[in-house]
N, C-alpha and C. Protein backbone atom coordinates (compact mmCIF):
# COMPACT_ATOMS: atom_id res chain seq x y z
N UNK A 1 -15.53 58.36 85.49
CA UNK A 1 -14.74 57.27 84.95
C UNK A 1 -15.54 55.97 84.86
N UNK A 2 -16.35 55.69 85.72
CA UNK A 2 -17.02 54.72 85.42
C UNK A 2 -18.35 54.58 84.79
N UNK A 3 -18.57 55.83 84.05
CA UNK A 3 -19.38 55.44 83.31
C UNK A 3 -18.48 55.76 81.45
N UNK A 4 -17.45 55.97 81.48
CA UNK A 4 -16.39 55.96 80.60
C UNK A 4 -16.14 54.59 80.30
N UNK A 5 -15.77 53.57 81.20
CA UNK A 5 -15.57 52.15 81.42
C UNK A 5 -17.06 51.67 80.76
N UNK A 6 -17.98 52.02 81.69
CA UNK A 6 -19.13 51.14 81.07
C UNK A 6 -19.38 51.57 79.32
N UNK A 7 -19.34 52.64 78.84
CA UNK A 7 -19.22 52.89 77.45
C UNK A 7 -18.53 52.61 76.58
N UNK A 8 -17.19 52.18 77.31
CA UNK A 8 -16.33 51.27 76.16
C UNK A 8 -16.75 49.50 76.31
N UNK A 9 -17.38 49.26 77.04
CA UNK A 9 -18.36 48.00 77.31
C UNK A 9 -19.36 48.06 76.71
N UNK A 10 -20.37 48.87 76.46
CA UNK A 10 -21.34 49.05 75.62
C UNK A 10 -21.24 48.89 74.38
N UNK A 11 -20.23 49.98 73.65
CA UNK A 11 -20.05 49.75 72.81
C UNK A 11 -19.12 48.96 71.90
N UNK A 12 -18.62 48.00 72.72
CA UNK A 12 -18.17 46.74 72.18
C UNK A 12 -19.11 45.67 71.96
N UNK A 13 -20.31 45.65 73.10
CA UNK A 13 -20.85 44.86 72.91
C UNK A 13 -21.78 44.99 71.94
N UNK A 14 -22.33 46.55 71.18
CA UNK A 14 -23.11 46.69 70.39
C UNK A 14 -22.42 46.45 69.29
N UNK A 15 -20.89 46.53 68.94
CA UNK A 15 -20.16 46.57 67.39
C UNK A 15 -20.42 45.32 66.95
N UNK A 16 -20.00 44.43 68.37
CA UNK A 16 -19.65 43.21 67.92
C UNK A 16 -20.77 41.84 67.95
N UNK A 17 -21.65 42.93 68.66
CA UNK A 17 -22.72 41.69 68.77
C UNK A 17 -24.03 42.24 68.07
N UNK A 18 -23.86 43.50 67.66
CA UNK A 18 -25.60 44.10 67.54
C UNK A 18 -26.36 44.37 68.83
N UNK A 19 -26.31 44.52 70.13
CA UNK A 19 -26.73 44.17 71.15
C UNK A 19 -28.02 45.26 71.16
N UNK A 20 -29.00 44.87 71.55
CA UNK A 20 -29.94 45.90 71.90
C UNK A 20 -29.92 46.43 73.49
N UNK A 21 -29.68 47.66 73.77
CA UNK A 21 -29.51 48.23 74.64
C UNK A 21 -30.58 48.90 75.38
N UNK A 22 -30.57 48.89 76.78
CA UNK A 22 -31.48 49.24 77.66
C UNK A 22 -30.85 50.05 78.71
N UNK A 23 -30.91 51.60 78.86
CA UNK A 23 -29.97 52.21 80.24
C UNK A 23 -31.25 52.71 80.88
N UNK A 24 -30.51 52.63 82.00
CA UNK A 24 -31.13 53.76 83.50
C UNK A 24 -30.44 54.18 84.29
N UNK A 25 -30.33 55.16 83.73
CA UNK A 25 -29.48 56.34 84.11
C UNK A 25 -29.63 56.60 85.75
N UNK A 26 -29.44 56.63 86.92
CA UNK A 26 -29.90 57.22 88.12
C UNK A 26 -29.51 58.31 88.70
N UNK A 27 -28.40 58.40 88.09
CA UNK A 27 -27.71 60.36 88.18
C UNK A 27 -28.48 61.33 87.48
N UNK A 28 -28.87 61.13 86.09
CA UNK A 28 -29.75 62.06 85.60
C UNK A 28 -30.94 61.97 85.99
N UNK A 29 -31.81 60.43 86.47
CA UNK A 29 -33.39 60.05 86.64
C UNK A 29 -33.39 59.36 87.86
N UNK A 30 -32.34 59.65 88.92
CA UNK A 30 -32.94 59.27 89.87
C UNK A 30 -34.37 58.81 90.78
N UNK A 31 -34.47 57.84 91.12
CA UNK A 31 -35.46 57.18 91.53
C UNK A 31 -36.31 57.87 93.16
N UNK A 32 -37.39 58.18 93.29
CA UNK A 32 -37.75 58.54 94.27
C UNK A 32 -37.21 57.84 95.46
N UNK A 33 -36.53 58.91 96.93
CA UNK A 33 -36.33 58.17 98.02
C UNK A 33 -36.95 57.46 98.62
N UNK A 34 -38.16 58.12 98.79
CA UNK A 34 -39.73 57.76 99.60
C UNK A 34 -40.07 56.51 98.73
N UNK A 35 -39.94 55.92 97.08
CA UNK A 35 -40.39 54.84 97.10
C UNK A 35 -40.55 53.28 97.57
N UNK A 36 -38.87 53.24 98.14
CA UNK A 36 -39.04 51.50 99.13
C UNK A 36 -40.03 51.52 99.61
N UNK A 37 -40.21 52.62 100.82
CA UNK A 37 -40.92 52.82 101.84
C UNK A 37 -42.69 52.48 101.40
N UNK A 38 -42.89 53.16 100.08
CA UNK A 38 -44.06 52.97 99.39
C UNK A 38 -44.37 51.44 99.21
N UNK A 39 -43.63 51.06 98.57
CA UNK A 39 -43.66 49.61 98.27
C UNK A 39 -44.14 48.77 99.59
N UNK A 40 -43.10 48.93 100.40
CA UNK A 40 -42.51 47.84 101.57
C UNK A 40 -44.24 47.99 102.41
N UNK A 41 -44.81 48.96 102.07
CA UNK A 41 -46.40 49.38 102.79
C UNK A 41 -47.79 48.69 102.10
N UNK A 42 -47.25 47.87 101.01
CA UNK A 42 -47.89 47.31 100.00
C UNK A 42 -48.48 46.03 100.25
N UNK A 43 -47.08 45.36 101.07
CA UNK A 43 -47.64 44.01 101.26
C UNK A 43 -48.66 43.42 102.33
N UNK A 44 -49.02 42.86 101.90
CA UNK A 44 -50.49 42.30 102.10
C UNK A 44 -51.77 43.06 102.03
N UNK A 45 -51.27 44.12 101.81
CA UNK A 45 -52.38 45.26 101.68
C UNK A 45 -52.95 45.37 100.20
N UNK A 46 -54.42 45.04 100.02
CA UNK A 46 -54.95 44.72 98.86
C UNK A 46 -55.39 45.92 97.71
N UNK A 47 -55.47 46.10 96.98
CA UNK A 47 -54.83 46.57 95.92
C UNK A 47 -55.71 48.04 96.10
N UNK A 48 -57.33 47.88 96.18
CA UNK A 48 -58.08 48.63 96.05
C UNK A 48 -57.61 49.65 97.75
N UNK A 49 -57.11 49.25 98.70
CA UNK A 49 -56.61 50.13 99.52
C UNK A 49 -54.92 50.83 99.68
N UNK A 50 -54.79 50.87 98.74
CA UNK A 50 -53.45 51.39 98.62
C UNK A 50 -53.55 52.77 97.93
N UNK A 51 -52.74 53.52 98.49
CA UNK A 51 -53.13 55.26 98.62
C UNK A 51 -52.32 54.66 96.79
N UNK A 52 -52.32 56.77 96.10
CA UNK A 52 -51.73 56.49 94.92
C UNK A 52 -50.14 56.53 94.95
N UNK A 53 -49.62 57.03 95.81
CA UNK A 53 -48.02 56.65 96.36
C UNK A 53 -47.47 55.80 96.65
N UNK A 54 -48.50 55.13 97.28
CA UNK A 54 -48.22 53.54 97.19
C UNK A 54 -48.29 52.94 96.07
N UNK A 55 -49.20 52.95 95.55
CA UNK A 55 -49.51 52.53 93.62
C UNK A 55 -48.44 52.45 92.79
N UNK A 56 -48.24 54.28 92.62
CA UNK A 56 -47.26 54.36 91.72
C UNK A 56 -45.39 53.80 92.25
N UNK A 57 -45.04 53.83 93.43
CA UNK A 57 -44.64 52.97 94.01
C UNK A 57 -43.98 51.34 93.47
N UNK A 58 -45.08 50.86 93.84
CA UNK A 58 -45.44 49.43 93.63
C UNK A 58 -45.47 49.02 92.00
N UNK A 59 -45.57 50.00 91.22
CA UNK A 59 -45.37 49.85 89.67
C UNK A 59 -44.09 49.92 89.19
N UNK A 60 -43.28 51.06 89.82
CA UNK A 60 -42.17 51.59 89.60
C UNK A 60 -40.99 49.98 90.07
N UNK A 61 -41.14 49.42 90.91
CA UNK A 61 -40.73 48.36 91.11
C UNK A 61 -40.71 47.55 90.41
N UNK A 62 -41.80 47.25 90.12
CA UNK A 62 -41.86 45.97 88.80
C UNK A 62 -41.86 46.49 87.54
N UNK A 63 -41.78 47.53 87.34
CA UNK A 63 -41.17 47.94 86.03
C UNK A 63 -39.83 47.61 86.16
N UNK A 64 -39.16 47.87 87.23
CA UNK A 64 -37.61 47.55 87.48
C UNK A 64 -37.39 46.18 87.73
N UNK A 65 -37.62 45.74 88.11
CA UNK A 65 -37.66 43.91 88.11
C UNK A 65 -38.04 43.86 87.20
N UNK A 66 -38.90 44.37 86.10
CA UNK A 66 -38.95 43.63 84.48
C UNK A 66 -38.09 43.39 83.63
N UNK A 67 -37.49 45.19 83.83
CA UNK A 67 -36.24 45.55 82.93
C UNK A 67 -35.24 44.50 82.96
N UNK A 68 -34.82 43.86 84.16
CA UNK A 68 -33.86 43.07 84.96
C UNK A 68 -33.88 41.51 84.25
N UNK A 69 -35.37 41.15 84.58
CA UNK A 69 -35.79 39.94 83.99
C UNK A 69 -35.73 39.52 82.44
N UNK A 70 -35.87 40.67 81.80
CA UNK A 70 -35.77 40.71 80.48
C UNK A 70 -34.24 41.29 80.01
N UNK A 71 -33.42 41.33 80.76
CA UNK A 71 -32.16 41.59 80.44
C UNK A 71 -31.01 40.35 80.17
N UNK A 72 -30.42 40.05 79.26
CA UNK A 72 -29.26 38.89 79.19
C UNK A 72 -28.07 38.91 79.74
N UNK A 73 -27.77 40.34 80.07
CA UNK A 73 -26.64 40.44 80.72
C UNK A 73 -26.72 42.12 81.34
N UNK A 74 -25.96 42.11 82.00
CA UNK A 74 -26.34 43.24 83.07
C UNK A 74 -25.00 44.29 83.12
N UNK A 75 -24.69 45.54 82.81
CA UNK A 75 -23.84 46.17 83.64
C UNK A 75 -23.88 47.62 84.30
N UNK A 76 -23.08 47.34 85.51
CA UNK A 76 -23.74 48.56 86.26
C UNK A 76 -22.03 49.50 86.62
N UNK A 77 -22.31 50.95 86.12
CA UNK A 77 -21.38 51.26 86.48
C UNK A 77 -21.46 52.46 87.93
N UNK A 78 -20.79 52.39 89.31
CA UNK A 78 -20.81 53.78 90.07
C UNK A 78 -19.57 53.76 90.39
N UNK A 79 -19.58 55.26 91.01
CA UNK A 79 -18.63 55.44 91.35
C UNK A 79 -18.90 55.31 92.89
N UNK A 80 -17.51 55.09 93.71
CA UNK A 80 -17.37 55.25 95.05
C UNK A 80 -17.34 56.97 95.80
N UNK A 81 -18.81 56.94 96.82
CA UNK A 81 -18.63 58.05 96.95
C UNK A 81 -18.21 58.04 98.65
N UNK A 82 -17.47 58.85 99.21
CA UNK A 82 -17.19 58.75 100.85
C UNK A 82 -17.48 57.29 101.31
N UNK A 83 -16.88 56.89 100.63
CA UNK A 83 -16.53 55.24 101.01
C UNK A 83 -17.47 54.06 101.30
N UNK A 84 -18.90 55.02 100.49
CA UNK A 84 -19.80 53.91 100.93
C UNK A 84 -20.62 53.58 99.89
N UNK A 85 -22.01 53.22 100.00
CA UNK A 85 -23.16 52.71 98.99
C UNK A 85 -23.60 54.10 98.29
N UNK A 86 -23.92 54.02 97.01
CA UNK A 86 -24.80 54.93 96.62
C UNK A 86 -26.11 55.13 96.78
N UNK A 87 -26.64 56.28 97.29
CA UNK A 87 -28.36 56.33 97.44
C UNK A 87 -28.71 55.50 96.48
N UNK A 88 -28.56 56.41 95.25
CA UNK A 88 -29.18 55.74 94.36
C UNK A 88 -29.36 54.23 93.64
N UNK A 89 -28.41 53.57 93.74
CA UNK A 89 -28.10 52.33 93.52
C UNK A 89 -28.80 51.39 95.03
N UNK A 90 -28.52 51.92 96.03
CA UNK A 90 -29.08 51.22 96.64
C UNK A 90 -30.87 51.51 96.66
N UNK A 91 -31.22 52.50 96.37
CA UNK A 91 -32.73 52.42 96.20
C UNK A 91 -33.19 51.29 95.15
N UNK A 92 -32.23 51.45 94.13
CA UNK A 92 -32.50 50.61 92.84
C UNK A 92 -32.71 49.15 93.73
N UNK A 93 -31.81 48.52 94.18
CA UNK A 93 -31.63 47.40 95.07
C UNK A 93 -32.83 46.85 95.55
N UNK A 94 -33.33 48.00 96.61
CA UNK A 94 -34.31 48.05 97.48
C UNK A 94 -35.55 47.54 97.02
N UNK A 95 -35.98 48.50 95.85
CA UNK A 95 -36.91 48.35 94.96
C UNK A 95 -37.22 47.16 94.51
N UNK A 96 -36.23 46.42 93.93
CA UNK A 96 -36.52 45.42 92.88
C UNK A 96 -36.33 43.89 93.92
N UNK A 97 -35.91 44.21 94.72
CA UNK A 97 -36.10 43.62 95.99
C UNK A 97 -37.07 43.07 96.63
N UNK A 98 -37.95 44.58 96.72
CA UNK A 98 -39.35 44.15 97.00
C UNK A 98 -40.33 44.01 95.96
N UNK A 99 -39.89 43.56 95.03
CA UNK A 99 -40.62 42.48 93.85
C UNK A 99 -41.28 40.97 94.12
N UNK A 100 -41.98 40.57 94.31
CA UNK A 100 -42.16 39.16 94.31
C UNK A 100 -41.34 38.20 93.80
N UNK A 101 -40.65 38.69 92.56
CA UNK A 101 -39.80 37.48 92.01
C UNK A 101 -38.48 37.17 92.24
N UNK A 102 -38.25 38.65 93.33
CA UNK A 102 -36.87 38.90 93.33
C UNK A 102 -37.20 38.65 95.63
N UNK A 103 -38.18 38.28 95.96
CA UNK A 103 -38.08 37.69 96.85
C UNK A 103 -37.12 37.16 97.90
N UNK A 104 -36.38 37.06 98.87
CA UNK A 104 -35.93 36.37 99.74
C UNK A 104 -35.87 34.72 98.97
N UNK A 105 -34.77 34.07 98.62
CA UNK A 105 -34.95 32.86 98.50
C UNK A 105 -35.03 32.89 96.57
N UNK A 106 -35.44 34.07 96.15
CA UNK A 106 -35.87 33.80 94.75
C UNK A 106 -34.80 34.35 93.50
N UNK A 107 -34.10 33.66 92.69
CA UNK A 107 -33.18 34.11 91.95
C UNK A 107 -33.54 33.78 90.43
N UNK A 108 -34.47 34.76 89.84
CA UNK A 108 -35.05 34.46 88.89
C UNK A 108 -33.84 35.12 87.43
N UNK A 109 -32.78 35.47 88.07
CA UNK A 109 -31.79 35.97 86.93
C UNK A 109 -30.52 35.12 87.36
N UNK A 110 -30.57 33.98 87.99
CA UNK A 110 -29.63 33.26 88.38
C UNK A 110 -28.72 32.69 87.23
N UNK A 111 -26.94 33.27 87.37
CA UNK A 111 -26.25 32.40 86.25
C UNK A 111 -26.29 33.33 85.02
N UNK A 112 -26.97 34.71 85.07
CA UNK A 112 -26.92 35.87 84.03
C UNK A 112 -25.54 36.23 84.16
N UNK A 113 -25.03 36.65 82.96
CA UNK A 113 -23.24 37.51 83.10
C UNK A 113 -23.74 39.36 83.80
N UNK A 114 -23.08 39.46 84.91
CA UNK A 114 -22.91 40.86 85.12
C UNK A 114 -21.68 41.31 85.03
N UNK A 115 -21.97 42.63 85.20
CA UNK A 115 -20.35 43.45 85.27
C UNK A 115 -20.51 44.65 85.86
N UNK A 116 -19.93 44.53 87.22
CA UNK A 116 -19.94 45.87 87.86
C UNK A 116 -18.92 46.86 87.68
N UNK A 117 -18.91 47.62 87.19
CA UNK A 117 -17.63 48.74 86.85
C UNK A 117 -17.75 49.88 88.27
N UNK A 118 -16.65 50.02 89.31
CA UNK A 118 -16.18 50.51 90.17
C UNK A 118 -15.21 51.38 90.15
N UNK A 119 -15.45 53.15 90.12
CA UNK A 119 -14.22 54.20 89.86
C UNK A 119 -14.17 54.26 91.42
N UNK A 120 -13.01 55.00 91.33
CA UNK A 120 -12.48 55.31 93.01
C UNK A 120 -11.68 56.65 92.87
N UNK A 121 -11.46 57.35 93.53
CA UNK A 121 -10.69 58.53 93.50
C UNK A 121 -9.34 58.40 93.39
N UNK A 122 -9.48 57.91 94.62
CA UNK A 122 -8.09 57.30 95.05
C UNK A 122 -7.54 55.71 94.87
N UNK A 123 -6.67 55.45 95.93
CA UNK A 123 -5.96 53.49 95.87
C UNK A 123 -6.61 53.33 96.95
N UNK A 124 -7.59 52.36 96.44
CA UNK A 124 -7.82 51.27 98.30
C UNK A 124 -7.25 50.01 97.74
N UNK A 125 -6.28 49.34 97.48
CA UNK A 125 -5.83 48.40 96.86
C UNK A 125 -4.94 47.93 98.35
N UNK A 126 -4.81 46.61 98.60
CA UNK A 126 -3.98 46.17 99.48
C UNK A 126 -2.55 46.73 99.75
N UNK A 127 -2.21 47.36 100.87
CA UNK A 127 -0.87 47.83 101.31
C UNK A 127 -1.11 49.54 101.03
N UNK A 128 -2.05 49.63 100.65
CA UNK A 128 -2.27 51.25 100.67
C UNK A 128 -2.94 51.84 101.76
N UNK A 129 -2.76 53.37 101.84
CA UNK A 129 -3.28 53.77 103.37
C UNK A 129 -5.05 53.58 103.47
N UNK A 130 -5.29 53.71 102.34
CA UNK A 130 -7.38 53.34 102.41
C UNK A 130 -7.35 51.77 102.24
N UNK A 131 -6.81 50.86 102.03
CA UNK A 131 -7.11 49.43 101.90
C UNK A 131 -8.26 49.34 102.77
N UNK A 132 -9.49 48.81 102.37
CA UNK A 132 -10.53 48.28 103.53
C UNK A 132 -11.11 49.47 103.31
N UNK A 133 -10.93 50.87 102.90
CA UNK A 133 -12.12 51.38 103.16
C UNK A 133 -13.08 51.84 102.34
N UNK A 134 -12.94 50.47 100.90
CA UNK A 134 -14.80 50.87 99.91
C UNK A 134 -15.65 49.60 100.88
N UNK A 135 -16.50 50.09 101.48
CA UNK A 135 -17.25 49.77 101.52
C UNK A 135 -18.47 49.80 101.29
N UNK A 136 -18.50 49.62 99.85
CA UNK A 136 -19.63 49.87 98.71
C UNK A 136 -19.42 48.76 97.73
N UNK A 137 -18.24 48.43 97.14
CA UNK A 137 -18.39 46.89 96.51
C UNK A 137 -18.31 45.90 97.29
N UNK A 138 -17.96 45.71 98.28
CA UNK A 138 -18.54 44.19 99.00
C UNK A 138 -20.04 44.05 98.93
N UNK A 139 -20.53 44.96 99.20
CA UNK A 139 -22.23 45.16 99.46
C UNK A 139 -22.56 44.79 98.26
N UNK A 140 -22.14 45.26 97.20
CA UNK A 140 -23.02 45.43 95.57
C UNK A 140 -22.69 43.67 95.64
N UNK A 141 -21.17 43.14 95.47
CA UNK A 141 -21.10 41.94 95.18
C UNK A 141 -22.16 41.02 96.15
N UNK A 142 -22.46 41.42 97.18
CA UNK A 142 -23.37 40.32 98.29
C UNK A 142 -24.98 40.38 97.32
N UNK A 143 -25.33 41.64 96.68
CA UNK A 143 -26.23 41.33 95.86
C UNK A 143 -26.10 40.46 95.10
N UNK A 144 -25.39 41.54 94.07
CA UNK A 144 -25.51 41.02 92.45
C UNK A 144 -25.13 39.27 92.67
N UNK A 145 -23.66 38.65 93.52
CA UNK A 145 -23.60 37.44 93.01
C UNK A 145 -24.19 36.75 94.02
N UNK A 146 -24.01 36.85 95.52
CA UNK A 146 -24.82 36.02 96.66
C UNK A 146 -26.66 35.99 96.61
N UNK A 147 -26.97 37.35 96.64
CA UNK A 147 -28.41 37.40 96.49
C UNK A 147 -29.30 36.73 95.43
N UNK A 148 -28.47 37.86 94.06
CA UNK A 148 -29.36 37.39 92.85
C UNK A 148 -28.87 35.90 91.70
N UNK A 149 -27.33 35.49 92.31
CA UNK A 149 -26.90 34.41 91.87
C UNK A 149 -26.34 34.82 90.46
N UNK A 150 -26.19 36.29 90.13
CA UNK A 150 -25.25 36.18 88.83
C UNK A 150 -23.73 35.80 88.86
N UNK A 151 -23.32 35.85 87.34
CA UNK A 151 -22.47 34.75 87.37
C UNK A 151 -21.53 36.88 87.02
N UNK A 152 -20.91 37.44 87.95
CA UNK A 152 -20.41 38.82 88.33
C UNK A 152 -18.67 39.18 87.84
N UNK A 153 -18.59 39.65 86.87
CA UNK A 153 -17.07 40.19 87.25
C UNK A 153 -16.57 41.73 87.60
N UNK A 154 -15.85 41.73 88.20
CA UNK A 154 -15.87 43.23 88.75
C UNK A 154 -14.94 44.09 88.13
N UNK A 155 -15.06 44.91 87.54
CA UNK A 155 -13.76 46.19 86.68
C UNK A 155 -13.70 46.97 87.25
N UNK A 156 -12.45 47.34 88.09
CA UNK A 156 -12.02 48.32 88.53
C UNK A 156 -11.25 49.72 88.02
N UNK A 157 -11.42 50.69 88.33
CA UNK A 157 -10.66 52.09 87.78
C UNK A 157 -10.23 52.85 88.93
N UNK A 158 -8.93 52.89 89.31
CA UNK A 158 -8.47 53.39 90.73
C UNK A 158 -8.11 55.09 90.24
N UNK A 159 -7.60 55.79 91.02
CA UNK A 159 -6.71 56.95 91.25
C UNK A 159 -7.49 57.90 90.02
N UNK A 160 -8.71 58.05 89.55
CA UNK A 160 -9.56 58.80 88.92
C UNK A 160 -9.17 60.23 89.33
N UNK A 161 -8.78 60.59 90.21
CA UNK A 161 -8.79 61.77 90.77
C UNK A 161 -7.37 62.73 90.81
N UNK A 162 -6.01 61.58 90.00
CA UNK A 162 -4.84 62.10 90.17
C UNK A 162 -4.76 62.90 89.43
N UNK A 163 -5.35 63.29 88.08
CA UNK A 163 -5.33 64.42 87.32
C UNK A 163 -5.92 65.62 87.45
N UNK A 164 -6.23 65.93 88.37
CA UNK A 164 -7.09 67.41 89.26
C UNK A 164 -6.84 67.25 90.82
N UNK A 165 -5.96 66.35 90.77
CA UNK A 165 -5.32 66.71 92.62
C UNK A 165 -3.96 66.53 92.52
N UNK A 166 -3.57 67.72 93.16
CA UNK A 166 -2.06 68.43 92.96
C UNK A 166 -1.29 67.34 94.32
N UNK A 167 -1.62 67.33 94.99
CA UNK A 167 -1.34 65.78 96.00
C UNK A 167 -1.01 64.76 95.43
N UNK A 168 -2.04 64.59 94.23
CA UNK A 168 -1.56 63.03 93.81
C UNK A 168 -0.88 63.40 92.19
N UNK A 169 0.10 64.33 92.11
CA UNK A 169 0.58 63.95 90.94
C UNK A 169 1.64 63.31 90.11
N UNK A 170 2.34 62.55 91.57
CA UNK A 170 3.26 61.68 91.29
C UNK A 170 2.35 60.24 90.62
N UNK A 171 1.21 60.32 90.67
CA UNK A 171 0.61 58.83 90.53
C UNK A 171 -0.21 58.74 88.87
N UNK A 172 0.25 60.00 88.31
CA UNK A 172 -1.17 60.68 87.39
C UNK A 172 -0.59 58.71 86.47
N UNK A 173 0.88 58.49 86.32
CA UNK A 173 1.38 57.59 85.50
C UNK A 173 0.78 56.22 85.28
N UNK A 174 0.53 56.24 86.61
CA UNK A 174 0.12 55.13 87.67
C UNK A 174 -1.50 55.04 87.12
N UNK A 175 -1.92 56.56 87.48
CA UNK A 175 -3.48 56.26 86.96
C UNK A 175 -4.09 55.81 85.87
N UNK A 176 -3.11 56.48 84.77
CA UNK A 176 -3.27 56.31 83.26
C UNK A 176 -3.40 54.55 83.02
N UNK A 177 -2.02 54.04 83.88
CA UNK A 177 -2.01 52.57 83.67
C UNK A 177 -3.08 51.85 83.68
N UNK A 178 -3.68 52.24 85.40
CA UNK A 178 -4.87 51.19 85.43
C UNK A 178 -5.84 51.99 84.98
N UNK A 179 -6.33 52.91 84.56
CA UNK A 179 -7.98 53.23 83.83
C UNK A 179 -7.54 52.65 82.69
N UNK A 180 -6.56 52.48 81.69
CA UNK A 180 -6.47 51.97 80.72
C UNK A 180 -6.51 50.22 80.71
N UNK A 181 -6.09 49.69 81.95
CA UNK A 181 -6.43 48.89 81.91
C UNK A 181 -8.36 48.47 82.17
N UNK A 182 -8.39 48.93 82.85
CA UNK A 182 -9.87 49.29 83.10
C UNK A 182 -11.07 49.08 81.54
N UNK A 183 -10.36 49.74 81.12
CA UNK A 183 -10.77 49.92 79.51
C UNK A 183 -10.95 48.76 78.60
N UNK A 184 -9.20 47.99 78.72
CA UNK A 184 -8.95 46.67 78.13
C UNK A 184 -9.92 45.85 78.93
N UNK A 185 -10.18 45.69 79.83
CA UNK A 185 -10.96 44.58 80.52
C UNK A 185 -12.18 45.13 80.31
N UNK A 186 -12.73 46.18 79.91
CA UNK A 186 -14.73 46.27 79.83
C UNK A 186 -14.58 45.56 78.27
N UNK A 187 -13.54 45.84 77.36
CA UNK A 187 -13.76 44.79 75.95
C UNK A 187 -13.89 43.40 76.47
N UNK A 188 -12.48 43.23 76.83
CA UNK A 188 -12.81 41.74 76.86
C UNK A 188 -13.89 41.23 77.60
N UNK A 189 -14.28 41.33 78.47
CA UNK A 189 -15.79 41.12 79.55
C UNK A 189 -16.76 40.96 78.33
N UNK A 190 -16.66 42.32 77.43
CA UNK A 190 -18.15 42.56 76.61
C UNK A 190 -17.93 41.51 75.76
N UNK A 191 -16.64 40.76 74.90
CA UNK A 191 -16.29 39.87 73.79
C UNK A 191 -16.74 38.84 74.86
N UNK A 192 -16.28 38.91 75.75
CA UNK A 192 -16.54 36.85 76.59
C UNK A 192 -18.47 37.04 76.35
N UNK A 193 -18.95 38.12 77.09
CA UNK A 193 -20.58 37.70 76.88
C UNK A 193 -20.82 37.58 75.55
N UNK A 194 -20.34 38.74 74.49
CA UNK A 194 -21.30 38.59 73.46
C UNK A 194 -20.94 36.93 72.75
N UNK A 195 -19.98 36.81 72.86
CA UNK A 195 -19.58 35.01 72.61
C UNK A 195 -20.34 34.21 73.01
N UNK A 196 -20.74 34.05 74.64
CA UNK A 196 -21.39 33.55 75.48
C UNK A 196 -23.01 33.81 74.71
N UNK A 197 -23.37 34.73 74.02
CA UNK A 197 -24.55 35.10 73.93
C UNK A 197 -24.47 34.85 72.33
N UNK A 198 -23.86 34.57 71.64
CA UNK A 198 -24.36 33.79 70.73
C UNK A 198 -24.22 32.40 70.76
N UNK A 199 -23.11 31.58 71.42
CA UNK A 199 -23.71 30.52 71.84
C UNK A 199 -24.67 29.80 72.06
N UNK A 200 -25.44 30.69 72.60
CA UNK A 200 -27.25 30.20 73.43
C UNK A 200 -27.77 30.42 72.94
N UNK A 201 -27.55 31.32 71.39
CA UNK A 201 -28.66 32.30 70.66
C UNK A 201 -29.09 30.79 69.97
């Protein structure tokens, strides 16, 4: 579902704006585990002594901090898995992290529009029995808007899961509501940037 959400975001923003598009996929092209570790072994260590794991490593990073830097607006869609961070997303993190530009202190995409799109299986919504327990978008938001200073809105898609769980099929009604809302809000998000982005053009 949330990469359903991010595609009706995409392609609003390509109808309506022309947008040139850039994905990275991490479910299909997942990023090596072992690379932070590569990286994080890098610093201060001068160039000609760095094994080739380290190397390729240390490239793979700033290829990803490029992509980032050269991006106008950002969106990332995961899903919530056992209530926590994704490997993969958080490697992505990690990585571009240990970039120089993306530094402790350094917000070189500060004030960019993001949009995190968040599926869930189930309701963690206030007054429900999981309330409190994603703890995977607080984390993403302490990046994307505390860390890297984007300017972040968050789209949610709850109860993904009521249509193949016989448990939840009093809610399938319920689900339909909000993924559809889900839907309406990746347009409008994509109309406010591409607006925003001809503005500045």
């Amino acid at each position: 579902m949330s990469r359903a959400v991010a595609d009706t975001f995409q392609e609003t923003l390509v109808r309506e704006l022309g947008a040139d598009v850039v994905q990275r996929d991490l479910a299909l092209d997942p990023l090596p585990a072992d690379a932070w570790t590569h990286t994080a072994a890098t610093r201060g260590l001068p160039v000609e002594e760095r094994s080739p794991e380290q190397q390729a490593a240390y490239d793979l990073a700033t290829t990803l901090a490029d992509e980032l830097v050269a991006a106008d607006a950002l969106v990332i869609a995961v899903p919530l898995y056992n209530f926590g961070v994704s490997q993969h997303l958080k490697t992505w993190f990690d990585l571009i992290i240990a970039d120089p530009r993306f530094a402790p202190g350094q917000q070189p995409i500060a004030g960019r529009p993001a949009t995190l799109v968040v599926a869930r299986g189930g309701g963690y919504g206030e007054d429900t029995p999981r309330a409190g327990w994603d703890h995977a978008t607080p984390y993403y938001e302490r990046i994307l808007s505390d860390v890297w200073g984007l300017d972040l809105t968050v789209i949610e898609a709850e109860l993904t899961l009521a249509h193949v769980t016989p448990a939840m099929a009093e809610l399938r009604e319920l689900a339909d509501q909000v993924q559809n809302r889900a839907h309406d809000d990746a347009r409008s998000r994509a109309r406010q940037i591409g607006e925003s982005l001809r503005r500045a053009a």
